[in-house]
N, C-alpha and C. Protein backbone atom coordinates (compact mmCIF):
# COMPACT_ATOMS: atom_id res chain seq x y z
N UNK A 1 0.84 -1.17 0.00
CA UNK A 1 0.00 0.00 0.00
C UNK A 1 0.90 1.24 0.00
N UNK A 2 0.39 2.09 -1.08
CA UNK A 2 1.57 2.67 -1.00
C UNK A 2 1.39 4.32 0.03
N UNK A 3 2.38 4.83 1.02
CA UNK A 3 2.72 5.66 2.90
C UNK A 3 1.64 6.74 1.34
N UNK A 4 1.90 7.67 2.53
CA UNK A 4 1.68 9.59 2.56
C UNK A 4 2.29 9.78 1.31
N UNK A 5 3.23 9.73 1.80
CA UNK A 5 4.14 10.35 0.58
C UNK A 5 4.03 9.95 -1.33
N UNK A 6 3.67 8.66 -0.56
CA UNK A 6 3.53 7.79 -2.24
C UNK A 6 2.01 8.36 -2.79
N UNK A 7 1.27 8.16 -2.07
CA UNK A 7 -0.09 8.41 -2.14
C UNK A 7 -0.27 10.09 -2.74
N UNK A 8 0.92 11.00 -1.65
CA UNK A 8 0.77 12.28 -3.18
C UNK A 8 1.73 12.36 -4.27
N UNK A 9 2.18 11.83 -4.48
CA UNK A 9 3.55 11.52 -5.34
C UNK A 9 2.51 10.57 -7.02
N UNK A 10 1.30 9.87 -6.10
CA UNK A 10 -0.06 9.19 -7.36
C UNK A 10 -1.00 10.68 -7.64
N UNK A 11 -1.16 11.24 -6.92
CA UNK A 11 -1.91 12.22 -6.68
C UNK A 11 -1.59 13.62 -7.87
N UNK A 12 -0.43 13.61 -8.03
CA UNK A 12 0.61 14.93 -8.69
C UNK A 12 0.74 13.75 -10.04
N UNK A 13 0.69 12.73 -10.20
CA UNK A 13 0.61 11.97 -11.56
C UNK A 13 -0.60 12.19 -12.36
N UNK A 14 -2.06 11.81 -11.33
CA UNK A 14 -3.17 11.90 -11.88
C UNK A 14 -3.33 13.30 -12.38
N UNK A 15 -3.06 14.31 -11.49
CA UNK A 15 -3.29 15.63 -12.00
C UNK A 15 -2.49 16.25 -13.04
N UNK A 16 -1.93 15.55 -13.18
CA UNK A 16 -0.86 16.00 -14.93
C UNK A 16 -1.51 15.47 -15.71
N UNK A 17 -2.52 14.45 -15.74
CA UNK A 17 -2.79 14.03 -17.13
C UNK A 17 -4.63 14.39 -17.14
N UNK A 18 -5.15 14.67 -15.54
CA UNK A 18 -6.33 14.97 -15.26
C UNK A 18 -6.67 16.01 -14.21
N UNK A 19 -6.38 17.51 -14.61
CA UNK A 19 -6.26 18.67 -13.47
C UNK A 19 -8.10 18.38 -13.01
N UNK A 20 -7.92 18.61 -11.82
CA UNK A 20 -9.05 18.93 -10.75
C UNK A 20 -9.62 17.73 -10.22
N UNK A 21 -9.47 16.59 -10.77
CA UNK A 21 -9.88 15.02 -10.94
C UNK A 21 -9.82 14.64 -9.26
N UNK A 22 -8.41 15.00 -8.55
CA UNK A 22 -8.24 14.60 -7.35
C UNK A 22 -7.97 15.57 -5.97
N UNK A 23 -9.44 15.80 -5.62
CA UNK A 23 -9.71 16.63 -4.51
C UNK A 23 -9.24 16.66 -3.34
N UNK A 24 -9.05 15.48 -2.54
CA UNK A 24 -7.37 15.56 -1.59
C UNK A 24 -7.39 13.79 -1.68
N UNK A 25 -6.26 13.63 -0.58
CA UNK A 25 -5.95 12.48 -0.01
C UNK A 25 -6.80 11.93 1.01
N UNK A 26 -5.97 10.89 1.60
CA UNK A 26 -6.33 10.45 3.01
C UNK A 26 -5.51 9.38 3.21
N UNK A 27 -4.60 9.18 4.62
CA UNK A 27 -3.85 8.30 4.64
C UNK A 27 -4.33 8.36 6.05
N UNK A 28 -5.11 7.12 6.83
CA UNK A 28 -5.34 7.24 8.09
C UNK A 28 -5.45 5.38 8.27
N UNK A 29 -5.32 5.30 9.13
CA UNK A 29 -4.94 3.47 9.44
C UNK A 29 -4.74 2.55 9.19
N UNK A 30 -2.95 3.01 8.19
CA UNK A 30 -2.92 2.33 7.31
C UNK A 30 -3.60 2.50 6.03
N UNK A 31 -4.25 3.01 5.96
CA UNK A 31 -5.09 2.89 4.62
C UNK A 31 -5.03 4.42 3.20
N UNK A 32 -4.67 4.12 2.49
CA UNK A 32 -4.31 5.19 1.40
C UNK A 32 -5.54 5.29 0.81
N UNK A 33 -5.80 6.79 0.55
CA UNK A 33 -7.20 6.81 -0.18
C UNK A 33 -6.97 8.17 -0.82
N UNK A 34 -7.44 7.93 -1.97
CA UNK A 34 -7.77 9.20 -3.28
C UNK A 34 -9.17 9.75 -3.06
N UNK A 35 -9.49 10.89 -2.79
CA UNK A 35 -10.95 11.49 -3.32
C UNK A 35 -10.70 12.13 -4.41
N UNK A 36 -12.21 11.79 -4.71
CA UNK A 36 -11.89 12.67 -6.37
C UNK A 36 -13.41 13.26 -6.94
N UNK A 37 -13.50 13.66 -7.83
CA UNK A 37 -14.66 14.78 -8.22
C UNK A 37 -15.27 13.13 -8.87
N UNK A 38 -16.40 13.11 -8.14
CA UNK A 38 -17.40 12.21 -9.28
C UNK A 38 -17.17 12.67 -10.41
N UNK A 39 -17.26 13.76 -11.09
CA UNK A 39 -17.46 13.71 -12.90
C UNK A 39 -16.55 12.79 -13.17
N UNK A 40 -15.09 12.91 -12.43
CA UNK A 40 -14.14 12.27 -13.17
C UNK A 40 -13.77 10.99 -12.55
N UNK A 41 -14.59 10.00 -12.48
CA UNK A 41 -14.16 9.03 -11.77
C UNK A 41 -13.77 8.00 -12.55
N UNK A 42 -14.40 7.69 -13.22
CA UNK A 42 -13.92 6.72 -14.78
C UNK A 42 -12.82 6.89 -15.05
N UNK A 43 -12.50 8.08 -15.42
CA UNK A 43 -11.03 8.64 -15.56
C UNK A 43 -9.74 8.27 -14.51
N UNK A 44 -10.19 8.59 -13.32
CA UNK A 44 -9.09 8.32 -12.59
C UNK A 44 -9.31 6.78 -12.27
N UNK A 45 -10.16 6.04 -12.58
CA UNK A 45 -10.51 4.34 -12.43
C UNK A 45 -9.30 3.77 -13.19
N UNK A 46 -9.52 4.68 -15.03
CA UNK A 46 -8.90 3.97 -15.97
C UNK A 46 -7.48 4.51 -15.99
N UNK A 47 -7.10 5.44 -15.10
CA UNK A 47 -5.79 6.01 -15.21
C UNK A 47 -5.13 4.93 -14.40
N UNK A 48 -5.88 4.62 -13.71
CA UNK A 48 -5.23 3.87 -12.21
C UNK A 48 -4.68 2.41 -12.92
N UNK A 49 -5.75 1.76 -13.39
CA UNK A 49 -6.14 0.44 -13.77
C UNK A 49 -4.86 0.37 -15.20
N UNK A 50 -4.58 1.67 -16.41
CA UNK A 50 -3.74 1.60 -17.37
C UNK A 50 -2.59 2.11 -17.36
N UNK A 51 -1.94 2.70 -16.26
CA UNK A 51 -1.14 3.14 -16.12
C UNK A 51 0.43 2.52 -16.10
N UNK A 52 1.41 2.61 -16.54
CA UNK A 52 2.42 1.47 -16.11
C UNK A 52 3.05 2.23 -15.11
N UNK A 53 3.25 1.35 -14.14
CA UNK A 53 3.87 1.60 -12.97
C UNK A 53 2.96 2.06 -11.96
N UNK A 54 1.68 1.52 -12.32
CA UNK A 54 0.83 1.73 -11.41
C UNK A 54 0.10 0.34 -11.38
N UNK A 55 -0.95 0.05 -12.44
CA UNK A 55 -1.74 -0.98 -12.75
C UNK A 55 -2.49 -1.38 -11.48
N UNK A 56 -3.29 -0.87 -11.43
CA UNK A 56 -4.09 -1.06 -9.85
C UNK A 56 -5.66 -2.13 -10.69
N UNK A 57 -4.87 -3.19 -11.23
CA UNK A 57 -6.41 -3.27 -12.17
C UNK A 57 -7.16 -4.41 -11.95
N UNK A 58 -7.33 -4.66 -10.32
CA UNK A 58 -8.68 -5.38 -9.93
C UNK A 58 -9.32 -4.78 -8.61
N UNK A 59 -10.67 -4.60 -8.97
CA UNK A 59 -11.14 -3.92 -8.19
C UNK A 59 -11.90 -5.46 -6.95
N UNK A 60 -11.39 -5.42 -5.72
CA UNK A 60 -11.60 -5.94 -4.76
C UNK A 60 -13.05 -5.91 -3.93
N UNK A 61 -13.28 -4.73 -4.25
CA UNK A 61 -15.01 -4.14 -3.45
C UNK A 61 -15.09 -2.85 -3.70
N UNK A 62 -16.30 -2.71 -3.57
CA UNK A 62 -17.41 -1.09 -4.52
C UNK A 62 -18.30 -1.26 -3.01
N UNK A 63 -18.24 -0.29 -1.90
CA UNK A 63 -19.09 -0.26 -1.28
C UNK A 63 -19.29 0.83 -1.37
N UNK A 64 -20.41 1.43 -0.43
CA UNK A 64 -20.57 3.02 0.17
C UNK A 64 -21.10 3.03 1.16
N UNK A 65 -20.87 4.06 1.99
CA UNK A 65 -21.01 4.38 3.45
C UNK A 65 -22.37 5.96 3.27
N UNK A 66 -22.78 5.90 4.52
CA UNK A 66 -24.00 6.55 4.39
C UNK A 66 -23.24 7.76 5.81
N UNK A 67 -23.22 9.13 5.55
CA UNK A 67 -22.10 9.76 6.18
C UNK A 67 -23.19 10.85 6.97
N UNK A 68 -24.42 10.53 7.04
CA UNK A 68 -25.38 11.47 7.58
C UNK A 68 -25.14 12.24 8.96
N UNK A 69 -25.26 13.49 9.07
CA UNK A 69 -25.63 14.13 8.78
C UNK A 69 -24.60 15.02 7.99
N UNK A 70 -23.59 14.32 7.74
CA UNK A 70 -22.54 14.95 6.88
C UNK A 70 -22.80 15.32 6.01
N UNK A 71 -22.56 16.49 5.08
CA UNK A 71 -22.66 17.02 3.45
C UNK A 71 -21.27 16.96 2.51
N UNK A 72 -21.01 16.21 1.55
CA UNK A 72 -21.88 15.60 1.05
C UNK A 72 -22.14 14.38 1.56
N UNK A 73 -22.91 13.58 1.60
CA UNK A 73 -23.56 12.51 2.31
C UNK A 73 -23.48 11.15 2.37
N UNK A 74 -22.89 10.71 1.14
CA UNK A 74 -22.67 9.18 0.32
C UNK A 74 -21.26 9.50 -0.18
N UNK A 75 -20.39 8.45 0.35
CA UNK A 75 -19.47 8.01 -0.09
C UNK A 75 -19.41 6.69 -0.82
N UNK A 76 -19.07 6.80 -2.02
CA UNK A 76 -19.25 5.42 -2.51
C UNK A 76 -17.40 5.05 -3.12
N UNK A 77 -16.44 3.76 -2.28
CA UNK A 77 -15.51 3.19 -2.29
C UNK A 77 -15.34 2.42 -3.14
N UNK A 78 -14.19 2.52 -3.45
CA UNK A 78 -13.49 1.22 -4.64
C UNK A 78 -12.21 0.65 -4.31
N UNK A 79 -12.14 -0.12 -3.85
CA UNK A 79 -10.52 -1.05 -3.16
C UNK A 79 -10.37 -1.69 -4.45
N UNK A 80 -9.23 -1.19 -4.75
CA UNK A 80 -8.11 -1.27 -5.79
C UNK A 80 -7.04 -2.06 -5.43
N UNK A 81 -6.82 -3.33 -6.19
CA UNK A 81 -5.69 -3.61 -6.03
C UNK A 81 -4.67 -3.76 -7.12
N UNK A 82 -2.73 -3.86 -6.65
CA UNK A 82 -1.97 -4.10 -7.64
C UNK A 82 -1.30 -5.81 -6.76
N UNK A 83 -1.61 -6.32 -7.91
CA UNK A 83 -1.75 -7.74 -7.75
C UNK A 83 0.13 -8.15 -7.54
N UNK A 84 0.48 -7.07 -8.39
CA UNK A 84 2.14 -7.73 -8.83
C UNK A 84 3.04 -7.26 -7.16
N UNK A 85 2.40 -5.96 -6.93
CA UNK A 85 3.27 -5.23 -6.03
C UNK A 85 2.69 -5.87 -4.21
N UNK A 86 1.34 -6.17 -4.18
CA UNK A 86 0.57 -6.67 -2.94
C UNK A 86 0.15 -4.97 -2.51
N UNK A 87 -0.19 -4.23 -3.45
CA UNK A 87 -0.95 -2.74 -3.15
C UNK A 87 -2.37 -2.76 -3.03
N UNK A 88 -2.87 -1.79 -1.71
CA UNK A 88 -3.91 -1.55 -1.85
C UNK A 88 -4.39 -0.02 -1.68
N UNK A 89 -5.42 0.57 -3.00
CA UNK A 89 -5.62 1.78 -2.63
C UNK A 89 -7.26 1.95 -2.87
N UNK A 90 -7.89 2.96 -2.14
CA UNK A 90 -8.91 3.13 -1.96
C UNK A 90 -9.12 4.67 -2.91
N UNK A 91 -10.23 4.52 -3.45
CA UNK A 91 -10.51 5.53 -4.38
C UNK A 91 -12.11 5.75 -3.49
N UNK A 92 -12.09 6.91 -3.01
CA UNK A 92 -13.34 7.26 -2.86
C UNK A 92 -13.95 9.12 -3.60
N UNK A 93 -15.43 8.47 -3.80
CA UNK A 93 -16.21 9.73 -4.41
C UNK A 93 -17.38 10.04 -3.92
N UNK A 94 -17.58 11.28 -3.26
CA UNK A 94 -18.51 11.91 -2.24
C UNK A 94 -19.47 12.19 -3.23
N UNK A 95 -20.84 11.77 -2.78
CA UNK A 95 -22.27 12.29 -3.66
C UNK A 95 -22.97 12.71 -2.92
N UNK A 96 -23.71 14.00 -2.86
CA UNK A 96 -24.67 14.79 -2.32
C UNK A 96 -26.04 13.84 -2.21
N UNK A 97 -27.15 14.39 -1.52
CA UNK A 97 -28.66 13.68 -1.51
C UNK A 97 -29.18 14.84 -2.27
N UNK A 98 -29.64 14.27 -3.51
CA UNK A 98 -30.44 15.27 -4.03
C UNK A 98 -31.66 15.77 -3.43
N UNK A 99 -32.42 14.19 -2.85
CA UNK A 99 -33.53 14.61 -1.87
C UNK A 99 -33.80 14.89 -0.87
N UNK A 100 -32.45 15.26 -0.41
CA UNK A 100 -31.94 15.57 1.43
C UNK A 100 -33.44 16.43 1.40
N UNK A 101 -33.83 17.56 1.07
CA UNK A 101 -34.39 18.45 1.39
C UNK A 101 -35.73 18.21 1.28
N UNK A 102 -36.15 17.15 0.32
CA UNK A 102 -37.79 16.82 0.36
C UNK A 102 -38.52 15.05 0.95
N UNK A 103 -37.37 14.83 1.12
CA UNK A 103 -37.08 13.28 1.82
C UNK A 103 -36.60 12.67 2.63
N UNK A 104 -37.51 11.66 3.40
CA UNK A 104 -36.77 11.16 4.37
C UNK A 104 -35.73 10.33 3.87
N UNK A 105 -35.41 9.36 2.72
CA UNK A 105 -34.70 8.60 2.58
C UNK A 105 -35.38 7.05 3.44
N UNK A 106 -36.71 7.15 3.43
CA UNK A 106 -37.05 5.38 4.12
C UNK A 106 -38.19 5.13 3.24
N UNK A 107 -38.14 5.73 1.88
CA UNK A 107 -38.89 4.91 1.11
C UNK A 107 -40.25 5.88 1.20
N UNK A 108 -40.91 6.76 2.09
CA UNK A 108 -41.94 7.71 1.74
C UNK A 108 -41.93 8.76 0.90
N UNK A 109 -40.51 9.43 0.67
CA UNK A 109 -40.52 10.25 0.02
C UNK A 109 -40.38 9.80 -1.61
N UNK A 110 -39.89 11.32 -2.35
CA UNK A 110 -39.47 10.56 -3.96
C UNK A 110 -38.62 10.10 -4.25
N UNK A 111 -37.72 9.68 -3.26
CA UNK A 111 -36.19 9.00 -3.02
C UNK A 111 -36.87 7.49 -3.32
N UNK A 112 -38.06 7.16 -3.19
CA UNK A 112 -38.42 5.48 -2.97
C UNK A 112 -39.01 5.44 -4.70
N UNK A 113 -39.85 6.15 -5.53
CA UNK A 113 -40.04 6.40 -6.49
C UNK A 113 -39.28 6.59 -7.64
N UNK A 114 -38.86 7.99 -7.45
CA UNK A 114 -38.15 8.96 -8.41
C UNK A 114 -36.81 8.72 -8.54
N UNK A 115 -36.47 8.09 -9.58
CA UNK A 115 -35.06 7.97 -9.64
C UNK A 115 -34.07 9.39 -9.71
N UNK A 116 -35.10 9.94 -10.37
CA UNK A 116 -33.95 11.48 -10.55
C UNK A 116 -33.64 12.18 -9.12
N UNK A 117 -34.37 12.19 -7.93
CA UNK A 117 -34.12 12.16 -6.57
C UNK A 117 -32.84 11.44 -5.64
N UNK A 118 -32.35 10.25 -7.03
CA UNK A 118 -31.12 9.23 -6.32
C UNK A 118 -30.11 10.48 -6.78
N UNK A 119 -28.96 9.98 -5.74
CA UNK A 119 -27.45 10.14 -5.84
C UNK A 119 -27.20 9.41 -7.37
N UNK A 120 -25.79 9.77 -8.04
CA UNK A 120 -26.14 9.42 -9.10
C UNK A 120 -24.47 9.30 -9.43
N UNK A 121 -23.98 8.51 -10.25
CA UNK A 121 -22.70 8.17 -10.35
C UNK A 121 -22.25 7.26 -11.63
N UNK A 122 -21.37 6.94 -12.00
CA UNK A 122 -21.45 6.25 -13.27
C UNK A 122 -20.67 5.06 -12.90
N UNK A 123 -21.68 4.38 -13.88
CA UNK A 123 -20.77 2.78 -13.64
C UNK A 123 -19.36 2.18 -14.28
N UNK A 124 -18.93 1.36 -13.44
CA UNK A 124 -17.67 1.19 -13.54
C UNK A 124 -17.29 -0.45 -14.06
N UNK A 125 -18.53 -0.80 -14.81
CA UNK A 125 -18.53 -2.42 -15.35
C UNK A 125 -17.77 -2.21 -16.20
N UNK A 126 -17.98 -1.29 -17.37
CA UNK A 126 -17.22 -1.51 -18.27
C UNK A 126 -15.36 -1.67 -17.95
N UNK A 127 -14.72 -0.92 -17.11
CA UNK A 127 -13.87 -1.22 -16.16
C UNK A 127 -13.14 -2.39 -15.54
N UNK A 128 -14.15 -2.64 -14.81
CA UNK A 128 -14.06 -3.82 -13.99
C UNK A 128 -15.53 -4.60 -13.54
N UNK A 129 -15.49 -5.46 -14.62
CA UNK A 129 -16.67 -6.57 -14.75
C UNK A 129 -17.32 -7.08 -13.34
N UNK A 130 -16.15 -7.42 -12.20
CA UNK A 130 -16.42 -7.33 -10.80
C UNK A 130 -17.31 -6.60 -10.24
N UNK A 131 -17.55 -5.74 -10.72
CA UNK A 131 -18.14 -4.32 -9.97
C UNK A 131 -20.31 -4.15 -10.72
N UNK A 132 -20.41 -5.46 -11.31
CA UNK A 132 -21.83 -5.41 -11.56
C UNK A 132 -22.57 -5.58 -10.67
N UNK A 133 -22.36 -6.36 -9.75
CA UNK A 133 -23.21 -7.45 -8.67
C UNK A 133 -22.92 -6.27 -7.68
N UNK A 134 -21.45 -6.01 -7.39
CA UNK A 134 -21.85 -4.91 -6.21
C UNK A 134 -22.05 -3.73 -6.18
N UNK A 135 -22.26 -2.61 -7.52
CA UNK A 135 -23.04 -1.87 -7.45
C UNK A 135 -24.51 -2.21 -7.99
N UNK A 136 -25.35 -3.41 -8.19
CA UNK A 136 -26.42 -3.22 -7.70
C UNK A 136 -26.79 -3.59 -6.31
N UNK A 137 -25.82 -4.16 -5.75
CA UNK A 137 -25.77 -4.27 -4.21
C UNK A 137 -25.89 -3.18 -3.54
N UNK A 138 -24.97 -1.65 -4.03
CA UNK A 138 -25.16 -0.72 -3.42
C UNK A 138 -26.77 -0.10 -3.82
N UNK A 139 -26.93 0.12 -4.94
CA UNK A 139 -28.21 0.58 -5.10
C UNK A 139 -29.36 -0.05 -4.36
N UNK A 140 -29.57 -1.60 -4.33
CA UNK A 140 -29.94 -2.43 -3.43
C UNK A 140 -30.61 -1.49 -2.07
N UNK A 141 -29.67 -1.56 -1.68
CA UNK A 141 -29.48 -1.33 0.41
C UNK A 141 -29.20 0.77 -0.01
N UNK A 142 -28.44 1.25 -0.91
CA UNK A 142 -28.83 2.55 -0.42
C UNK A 142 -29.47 3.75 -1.67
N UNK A 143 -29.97 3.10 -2.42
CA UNK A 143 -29.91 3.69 -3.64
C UNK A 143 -29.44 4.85 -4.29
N UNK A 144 -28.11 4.27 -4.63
CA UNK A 144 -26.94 4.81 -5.62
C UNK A 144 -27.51 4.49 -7.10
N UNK A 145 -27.88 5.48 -7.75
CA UNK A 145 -28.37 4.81 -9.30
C UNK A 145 -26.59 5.15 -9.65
N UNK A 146 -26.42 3.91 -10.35
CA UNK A 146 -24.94 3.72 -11.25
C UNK A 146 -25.21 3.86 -12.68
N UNK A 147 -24.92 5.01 -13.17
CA UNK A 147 -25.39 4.98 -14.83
C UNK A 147 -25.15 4.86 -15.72
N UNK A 148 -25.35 3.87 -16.85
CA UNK A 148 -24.78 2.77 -17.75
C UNK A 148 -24.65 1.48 -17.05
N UNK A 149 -24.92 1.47 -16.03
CA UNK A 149 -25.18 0.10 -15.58
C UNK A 149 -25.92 -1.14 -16.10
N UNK A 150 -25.61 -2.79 -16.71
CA UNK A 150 -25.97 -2.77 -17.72
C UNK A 150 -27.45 -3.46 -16.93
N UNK A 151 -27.48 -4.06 -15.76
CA UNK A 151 -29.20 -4.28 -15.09
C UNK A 151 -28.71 -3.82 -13.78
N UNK A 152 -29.10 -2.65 -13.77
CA UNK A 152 -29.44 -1.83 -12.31
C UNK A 152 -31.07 -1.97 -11.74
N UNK A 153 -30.75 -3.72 -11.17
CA UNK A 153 -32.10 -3.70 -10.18
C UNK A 153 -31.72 -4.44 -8.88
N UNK A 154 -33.13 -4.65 -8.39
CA UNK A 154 -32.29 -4.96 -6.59
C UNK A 154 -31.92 -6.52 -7.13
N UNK A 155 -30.95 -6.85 -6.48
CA UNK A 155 -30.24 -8.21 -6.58
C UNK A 155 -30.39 -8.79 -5.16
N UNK A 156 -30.90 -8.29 -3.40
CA UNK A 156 -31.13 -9.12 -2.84
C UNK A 156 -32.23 -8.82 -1.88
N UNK A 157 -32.80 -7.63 -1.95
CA UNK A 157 -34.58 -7.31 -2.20
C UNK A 157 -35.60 -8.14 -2.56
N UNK A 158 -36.50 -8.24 -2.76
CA UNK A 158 -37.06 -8.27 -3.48
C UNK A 158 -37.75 -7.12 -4.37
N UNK A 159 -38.10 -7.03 -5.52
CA UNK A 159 -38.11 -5.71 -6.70
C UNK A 159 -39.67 -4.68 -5.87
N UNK A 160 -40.47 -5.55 -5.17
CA UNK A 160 -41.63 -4.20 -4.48
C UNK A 160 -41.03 -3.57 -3.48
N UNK A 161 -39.70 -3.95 -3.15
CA UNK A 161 -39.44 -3.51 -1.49
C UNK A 161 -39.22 -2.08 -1.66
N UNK A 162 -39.68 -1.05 -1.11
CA UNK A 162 -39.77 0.13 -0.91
C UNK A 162 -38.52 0.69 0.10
N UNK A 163 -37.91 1.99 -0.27
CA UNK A 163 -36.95 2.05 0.86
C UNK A 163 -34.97 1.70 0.40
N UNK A 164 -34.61 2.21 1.10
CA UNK A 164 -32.86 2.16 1.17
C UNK A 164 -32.69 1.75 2.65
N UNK A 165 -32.40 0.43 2.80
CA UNK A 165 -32.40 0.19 4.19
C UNK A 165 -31.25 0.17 4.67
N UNK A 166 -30.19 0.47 4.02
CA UNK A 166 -28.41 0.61 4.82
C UNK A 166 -28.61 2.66 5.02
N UNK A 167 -29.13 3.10 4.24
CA UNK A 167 -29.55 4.51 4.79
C UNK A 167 -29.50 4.56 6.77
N UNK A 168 -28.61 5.59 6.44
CA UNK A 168 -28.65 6.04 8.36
C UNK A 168 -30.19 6.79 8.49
N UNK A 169 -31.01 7.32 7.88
CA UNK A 169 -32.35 7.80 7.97
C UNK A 169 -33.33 6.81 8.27
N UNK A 170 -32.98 5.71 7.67
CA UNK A 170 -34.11 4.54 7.51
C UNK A 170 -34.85 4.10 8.72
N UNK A 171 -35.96 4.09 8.82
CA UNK A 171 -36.73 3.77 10.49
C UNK A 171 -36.12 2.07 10.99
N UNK A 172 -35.75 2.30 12.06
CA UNK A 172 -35.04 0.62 12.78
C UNK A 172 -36.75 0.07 13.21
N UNK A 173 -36.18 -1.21 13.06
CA UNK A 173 -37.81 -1.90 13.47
C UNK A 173 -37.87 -2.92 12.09
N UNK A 174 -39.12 -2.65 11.67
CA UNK A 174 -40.17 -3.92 10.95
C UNK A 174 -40.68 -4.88 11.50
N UNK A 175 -41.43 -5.84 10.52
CA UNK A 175 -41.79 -7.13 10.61
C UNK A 175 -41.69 -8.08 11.84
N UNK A 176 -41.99 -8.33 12.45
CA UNK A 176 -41.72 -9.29 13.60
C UNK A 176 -41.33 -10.82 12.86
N UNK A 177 -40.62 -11.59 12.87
CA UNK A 177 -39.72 -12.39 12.59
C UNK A 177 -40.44 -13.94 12.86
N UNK A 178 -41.71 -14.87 12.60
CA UNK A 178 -42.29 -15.98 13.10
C UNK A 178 -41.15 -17.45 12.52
N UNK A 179 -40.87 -17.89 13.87
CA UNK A 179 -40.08 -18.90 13.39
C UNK A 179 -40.56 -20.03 13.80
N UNK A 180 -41.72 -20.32 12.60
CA UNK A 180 -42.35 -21.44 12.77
C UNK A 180 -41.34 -22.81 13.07
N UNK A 181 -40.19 -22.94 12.07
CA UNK A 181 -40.11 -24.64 12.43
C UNK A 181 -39.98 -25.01 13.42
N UNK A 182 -39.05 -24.37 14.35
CA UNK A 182 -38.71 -24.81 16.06
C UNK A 182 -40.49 -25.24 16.72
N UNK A 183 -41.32 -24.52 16.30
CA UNK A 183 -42.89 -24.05 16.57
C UNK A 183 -43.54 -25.88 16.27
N UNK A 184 -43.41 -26.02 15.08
CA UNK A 184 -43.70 -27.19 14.45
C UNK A 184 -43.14 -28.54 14.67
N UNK A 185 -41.62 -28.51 14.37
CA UNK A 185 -40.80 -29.74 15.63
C UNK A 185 -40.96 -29.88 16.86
N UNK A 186 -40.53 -28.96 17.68
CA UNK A 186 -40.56 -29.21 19.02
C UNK A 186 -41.49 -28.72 20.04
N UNK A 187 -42.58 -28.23 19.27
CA UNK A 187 -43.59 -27.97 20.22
C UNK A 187 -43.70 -26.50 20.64
């Protein structure tokens, strides 16, 4: 993984071939991380992934974190690895709530409807083929629409379920849980 130093030393590379692309660092426990302007994330994906002397070109996990009441609000992660060197770097890109202001984010508002209400980001299949299953995973649990995604639907939902339930907004509770078989075997 490459210290501080290496991490802006990638940082002053990307921005020679992509000015504004990389908004700061982060080197905190162990862990190296790029932020960067959503527009340009593809860009710094494929800089990363084609670069020689870099080649960061399997992506390990696509999650995102829900940063409420923080602005901007959604962080959505990409663990990068270089297979040859045993590197790991984290690329993250901050997305605003478009519907912060007319939505709760638990599925009542137009956040549960309206797609144009989602956070919004572009997909990274074409990239790294890895990354289909878990950004509809993210959309899934927090709805991140990924765009060009080639089937952006819930993958472990079911398709009526209403709601972003990894959302820090989302009401705790539901369903009460009947566990018939113990009920049925043993009395």
């Amino acid at each position: 993984m490459p210290d501080g130093p290496g991490l802006e030393l990638i940082r002053g590379e990307i921005e020679a071939d992509r000015p504004g692309a990389v908004l700061a660092t982060s080197f905190e426990r162990e862990q190296a991380a790029l932020i960067v302007d959503p527009a340009q994330l593809l860009g710094v994906l494929a800089w990363l992934k084609q670069e020689p002397g870099h080649r960061y070109d399997f992506l390990s996990s696509l999650h995102v974190a829900d940063y409420l009441p923080a602005e901007p609000r959604f962080g959505v992660h990409y663990e990068l690895i270089n297979r040859d060197r045993v590197e790991r770097l984290r690329v993250k890109a901050m997305l605003t709530d478009p519907a912060s202001s007319s939505a709760t984010g638990n599925g009542s508002g137009p956040g549960a409807a309206d797609s144009s209400s989602l956070p919004a980001i572009d997909s990274c299949v074409s990239l790294f083929p890895t990354a289909e299953a878990q950004e509809r995973e993210a959309f899934d649990f927090f709805g991140i629409e990924f765009r060009g995604h080639p089937n952006l639907t819930r993958i472990l939902l079911p398709d009526d379920y209403v709601g972003w339930p990894q959302r820090r907004d989302f009401p705790v509770g539901g369903e009460p849980v009947t566990f018939t078989y113990s009920e049925h075997n043993y009395g």
